[in-house]
C-alpha atoms as a PDB file:
ATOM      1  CA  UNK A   1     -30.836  71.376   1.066  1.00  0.00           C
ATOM      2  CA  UNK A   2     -28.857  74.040   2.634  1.00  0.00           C
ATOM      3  CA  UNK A   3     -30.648  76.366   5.255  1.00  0.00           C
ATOM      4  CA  UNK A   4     -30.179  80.035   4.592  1.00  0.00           C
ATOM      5  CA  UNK A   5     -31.703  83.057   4.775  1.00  0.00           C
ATOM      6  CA  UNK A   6     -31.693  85.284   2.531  1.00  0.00           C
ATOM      7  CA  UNK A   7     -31.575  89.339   2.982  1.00  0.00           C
ATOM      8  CA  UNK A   8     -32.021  91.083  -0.624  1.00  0.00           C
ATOM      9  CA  UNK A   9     -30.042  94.426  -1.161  1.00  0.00           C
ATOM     10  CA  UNK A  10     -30.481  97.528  -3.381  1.00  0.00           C
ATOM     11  CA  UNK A  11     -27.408  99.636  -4.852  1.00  0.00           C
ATOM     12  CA  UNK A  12     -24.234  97.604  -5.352  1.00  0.00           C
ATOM     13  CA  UNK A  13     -23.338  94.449  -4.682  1.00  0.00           C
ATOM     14  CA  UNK A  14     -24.173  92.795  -1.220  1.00  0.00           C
ATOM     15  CA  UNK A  15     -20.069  92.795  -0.423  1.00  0.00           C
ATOM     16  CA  UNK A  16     -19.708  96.686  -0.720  1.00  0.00           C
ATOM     17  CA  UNK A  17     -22.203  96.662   1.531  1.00  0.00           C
ATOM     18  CA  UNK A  18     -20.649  94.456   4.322  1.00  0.00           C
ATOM     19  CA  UNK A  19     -20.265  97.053   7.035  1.00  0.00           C
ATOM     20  CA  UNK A  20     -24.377  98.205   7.346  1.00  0.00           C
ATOM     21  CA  UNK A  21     -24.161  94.161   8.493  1.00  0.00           C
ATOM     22  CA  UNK A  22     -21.359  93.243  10.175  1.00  0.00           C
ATOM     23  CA  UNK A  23     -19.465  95.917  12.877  1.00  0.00           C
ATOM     24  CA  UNK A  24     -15.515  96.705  11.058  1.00  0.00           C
ATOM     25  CA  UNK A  25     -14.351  96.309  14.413  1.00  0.00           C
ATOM     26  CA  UNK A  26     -15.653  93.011  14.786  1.00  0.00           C
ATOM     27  CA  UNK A  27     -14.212  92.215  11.820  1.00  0.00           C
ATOM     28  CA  UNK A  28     -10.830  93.425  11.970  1.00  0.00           C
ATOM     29  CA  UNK A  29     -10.980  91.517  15.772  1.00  0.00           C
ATOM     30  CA  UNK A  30     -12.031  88.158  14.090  1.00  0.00           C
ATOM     31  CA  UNK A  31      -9.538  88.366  11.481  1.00  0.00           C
ATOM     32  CA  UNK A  32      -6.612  88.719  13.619  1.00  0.00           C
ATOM     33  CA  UNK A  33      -7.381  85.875  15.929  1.00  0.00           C
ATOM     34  CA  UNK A  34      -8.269  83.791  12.899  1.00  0.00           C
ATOM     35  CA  UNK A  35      -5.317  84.157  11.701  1.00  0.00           C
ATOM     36  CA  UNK A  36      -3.683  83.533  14.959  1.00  0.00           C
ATOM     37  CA  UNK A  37      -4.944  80.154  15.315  1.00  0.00           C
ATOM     38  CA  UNK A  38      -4.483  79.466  11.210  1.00  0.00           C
ATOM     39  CA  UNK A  39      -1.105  78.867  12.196  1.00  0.00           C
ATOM     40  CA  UNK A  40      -1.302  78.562  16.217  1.00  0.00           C
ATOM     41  CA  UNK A  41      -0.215  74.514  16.688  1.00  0.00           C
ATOM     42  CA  UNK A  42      -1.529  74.391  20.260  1.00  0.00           C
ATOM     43  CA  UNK A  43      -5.208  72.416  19.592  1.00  0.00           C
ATOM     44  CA  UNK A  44      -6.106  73.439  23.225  1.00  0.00           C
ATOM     45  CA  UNK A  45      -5.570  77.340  22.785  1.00  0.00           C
ATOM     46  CA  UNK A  46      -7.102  77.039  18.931  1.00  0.00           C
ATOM     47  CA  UNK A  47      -9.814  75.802  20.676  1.00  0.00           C
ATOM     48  CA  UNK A  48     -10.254  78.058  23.367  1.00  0.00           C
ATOM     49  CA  UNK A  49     -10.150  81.051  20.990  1.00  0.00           C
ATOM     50  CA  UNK A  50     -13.054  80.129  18.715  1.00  0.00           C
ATOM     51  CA  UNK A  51     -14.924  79.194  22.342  1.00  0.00           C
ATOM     52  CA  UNK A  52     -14.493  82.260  24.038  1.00  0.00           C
ATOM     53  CA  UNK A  53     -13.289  84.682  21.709  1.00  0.00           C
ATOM     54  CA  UNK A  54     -15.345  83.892  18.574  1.00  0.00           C
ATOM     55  CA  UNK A  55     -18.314  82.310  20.032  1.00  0.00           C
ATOM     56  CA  UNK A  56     -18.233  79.387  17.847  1.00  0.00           C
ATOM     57  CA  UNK A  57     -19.567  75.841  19.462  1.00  0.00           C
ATOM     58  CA  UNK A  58     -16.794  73.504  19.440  1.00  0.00           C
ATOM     59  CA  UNK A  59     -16.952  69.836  21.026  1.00  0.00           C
ATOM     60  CA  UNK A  60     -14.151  68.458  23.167  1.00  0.00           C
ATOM     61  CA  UNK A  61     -11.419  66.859  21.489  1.00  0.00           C
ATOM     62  CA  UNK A  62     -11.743  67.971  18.096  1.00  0.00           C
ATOM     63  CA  UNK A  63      -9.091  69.380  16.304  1.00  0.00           C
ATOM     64  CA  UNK A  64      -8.433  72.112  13.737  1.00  0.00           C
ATOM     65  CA  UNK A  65      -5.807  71.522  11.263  1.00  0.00           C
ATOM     66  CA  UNK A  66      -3.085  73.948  10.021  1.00  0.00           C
ATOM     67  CA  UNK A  67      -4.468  76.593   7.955  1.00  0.00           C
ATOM     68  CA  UNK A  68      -8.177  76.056   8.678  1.00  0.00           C
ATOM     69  CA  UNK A  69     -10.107  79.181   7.661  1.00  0.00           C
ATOM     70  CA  UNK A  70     -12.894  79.857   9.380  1.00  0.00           C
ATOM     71  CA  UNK A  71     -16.098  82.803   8.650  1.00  0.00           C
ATOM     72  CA  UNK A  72     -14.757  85.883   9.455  1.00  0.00           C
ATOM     73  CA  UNK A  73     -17.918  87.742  10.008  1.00  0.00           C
ATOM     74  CA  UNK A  74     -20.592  85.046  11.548  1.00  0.00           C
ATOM     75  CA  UNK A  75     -18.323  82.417  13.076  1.00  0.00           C
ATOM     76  CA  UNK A  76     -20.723  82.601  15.856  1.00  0.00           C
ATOM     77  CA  UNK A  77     -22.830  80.393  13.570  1.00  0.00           C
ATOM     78  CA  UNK A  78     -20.856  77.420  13.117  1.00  0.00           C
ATOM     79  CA  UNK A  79     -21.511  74.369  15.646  1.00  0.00           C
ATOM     80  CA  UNK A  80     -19.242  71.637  15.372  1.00  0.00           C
ATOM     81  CA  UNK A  81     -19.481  68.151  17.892  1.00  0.00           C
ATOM     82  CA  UNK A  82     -16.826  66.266  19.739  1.00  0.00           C
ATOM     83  CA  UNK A  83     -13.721  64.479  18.688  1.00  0.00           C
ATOM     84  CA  UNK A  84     -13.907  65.693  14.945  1.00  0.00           C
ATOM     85  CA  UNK A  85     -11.181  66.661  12.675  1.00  0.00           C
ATOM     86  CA  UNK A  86     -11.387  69.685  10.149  1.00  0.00           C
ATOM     87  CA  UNK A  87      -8.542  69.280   7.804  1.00  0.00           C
ATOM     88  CA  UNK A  88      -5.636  71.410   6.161  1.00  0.00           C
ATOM     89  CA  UNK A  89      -6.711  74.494   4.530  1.00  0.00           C
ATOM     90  CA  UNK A  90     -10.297  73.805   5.121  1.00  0.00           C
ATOM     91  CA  UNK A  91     -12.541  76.879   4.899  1.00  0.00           C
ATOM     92  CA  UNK A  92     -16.225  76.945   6.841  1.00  0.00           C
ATOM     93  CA  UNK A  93     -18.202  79.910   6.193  1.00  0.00           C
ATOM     94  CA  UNK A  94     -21.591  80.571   7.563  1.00  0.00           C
ATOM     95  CA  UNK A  95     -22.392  83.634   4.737  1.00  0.00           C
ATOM     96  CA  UNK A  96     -22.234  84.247   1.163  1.00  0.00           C
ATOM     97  CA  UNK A  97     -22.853  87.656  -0.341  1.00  0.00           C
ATOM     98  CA  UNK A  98     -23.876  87.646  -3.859  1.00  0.00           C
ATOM     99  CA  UNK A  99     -24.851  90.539  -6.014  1.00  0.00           C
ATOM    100  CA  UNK A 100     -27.911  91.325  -5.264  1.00  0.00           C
ATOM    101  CA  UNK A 101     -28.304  89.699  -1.711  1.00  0.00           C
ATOM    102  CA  UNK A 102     -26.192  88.013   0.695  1.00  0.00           C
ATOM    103  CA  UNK A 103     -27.343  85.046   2.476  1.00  0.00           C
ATOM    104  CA  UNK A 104     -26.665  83.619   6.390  1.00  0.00           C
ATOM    105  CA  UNK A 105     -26.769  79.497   7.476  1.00  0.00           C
ATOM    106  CA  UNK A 106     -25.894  78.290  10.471  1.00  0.00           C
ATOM    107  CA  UNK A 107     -23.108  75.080   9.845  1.00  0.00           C
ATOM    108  CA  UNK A 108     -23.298  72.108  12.019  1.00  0.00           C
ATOM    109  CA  UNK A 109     -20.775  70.053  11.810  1.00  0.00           C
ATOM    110  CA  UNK A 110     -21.938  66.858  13.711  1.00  0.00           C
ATOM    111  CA  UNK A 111     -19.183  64.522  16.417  1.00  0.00           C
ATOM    112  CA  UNK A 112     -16.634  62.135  15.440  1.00  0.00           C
ATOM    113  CA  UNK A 113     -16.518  63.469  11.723  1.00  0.00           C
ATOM    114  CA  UNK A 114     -13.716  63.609   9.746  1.00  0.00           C
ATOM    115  CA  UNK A 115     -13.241  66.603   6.998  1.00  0.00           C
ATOM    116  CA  UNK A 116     -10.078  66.155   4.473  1.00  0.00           C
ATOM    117  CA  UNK A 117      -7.939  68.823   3.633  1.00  0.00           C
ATOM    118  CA  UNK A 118      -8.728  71.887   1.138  1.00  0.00           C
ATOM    119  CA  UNK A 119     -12.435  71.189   1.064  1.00  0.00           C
ATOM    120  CA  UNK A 120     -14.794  74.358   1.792  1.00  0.00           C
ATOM    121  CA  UNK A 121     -18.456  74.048   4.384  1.00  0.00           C
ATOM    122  CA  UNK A 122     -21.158  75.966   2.462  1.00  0.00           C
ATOM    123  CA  UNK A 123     -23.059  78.075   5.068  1.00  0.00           C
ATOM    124  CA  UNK A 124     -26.660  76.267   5.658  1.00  0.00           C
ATOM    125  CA  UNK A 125     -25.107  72.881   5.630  1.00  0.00           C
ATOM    126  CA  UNK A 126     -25.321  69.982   8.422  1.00  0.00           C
ATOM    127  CA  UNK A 127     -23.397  67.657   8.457  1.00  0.00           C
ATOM    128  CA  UNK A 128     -23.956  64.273  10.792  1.00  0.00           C
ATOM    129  CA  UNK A 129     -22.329  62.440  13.164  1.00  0.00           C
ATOM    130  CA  UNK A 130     -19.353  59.582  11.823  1.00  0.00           C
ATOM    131  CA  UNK A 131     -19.335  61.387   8.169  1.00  0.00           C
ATOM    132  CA  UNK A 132     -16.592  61.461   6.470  1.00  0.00           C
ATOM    133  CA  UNK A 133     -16.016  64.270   4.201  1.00  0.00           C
ATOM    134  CA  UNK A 134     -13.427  63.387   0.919  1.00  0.00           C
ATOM    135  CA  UNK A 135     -10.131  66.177   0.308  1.00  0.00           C
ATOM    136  CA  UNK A 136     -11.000  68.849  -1.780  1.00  0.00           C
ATOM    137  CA  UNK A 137     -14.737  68.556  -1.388  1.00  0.00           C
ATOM    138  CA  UNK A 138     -17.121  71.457  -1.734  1.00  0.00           C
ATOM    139  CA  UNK A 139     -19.945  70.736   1.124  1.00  0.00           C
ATOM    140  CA  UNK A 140     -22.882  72.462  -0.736  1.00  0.00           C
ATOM    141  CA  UNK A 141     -25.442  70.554   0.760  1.00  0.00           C
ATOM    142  CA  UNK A 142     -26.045  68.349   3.960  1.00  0.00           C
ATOM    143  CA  UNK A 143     -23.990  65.090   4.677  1.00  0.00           C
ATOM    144  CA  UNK A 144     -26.308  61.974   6.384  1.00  0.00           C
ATOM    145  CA  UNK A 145     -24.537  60.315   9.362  1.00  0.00           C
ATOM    146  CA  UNK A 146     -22.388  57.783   9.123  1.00  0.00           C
ATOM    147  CA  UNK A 147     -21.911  58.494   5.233  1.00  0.00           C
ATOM    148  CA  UNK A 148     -18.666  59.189   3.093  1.00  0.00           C
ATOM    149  CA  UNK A 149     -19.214  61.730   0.510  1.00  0.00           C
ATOM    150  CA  UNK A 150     -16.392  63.655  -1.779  1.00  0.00           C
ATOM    151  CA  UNK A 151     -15.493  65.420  -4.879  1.00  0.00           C
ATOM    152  CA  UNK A 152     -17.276  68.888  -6.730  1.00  0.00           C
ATOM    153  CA  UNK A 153     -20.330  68.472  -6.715  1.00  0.00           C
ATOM    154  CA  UNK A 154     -20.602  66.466  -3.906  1.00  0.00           C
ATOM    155  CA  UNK A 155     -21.454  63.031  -4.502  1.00  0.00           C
ATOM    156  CA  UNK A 156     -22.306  60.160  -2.283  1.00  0.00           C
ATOM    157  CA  UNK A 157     -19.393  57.172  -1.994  1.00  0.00           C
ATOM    158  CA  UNK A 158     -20.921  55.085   1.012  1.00  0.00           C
ATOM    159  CA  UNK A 159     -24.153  55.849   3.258  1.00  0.00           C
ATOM    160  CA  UNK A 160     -24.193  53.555   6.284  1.00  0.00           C
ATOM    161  CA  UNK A 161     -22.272  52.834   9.306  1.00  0.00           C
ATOM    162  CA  UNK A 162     -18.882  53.362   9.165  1.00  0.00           C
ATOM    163  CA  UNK A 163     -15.929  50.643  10.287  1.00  0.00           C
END
């Protein structure tokens, strides 16, 4: 079950309504680094940028693939462990904004987990240590350690210890 909370709005829809939550400036400042390290192929300096420029939590040794999108407005929200790898084109939010609320979850991405390419972290989610998330996966709810999970929905393939 993911882990969100949930802030109701009144007038339009909760997007429109993005800058009574988030600063612009902080926003325009997150997008242009984000995009720096979408396509940035030093690991170290991808790194170091969502460390110290985007607050995220990011373990030693793991490794952000090419195009990796990451939430533009909370990435201070998103924990991830050591020695994992978040594949191609993989996008991790931490918020959703929905018509008539938006919603905030922290994602924890747990140590030595592997995340295929093109799949997209749901904010709320947790995800344990030695998964192993499928390509093209939509992470809408949490992942047990040690477990190999894939597709829309998400559906279980192996729970257990890894080899």
């Amino acid at each position: 079950m993911r882990q969100t909370e949930r802030y109701p709005v009144d007038g339009p829809n909760a997007l429109w309504q993005i800058y009574r939550t988030v600063s612009k400036w902080k926003a325009v400042r997150n997008f242009i680094f984000i995009q720096f390290t979408r396509y940035c192929p030093s690991l170290p300096v991808k790194n170091w940028i969502y460390r110290n420029v985007l607050g995220m939590k990011v373990g030693e040794h793991t490794a952000f693939a090419l195009m990796v999108m990451v939430d533009v407005f909370f990435p201070e929200r998103i924990y991830i462990g050591t020695n994992t790898i978040i594949g191609y084109n993989t996008t991790i939010l931490a918020h959703e904004y929905l018509t008539k609320e938006y919603r905030l979850g922290d994602v924890r991405i747990g140590s030595n987990v592997m995340v295929g390419a093109n799949s997209t972290i749901l904010p709320g989610v947790t995800i344990g240590d030695n998964a192993v998330i499928g390509a093209g996966s939509v992470v809408h709810k949490d992942v047990p350690p040690n477990s190999f999970v894939a597709g829309n929905p998400l559906q279980m393939i192996r729970e257990g210890k890894q080899e």
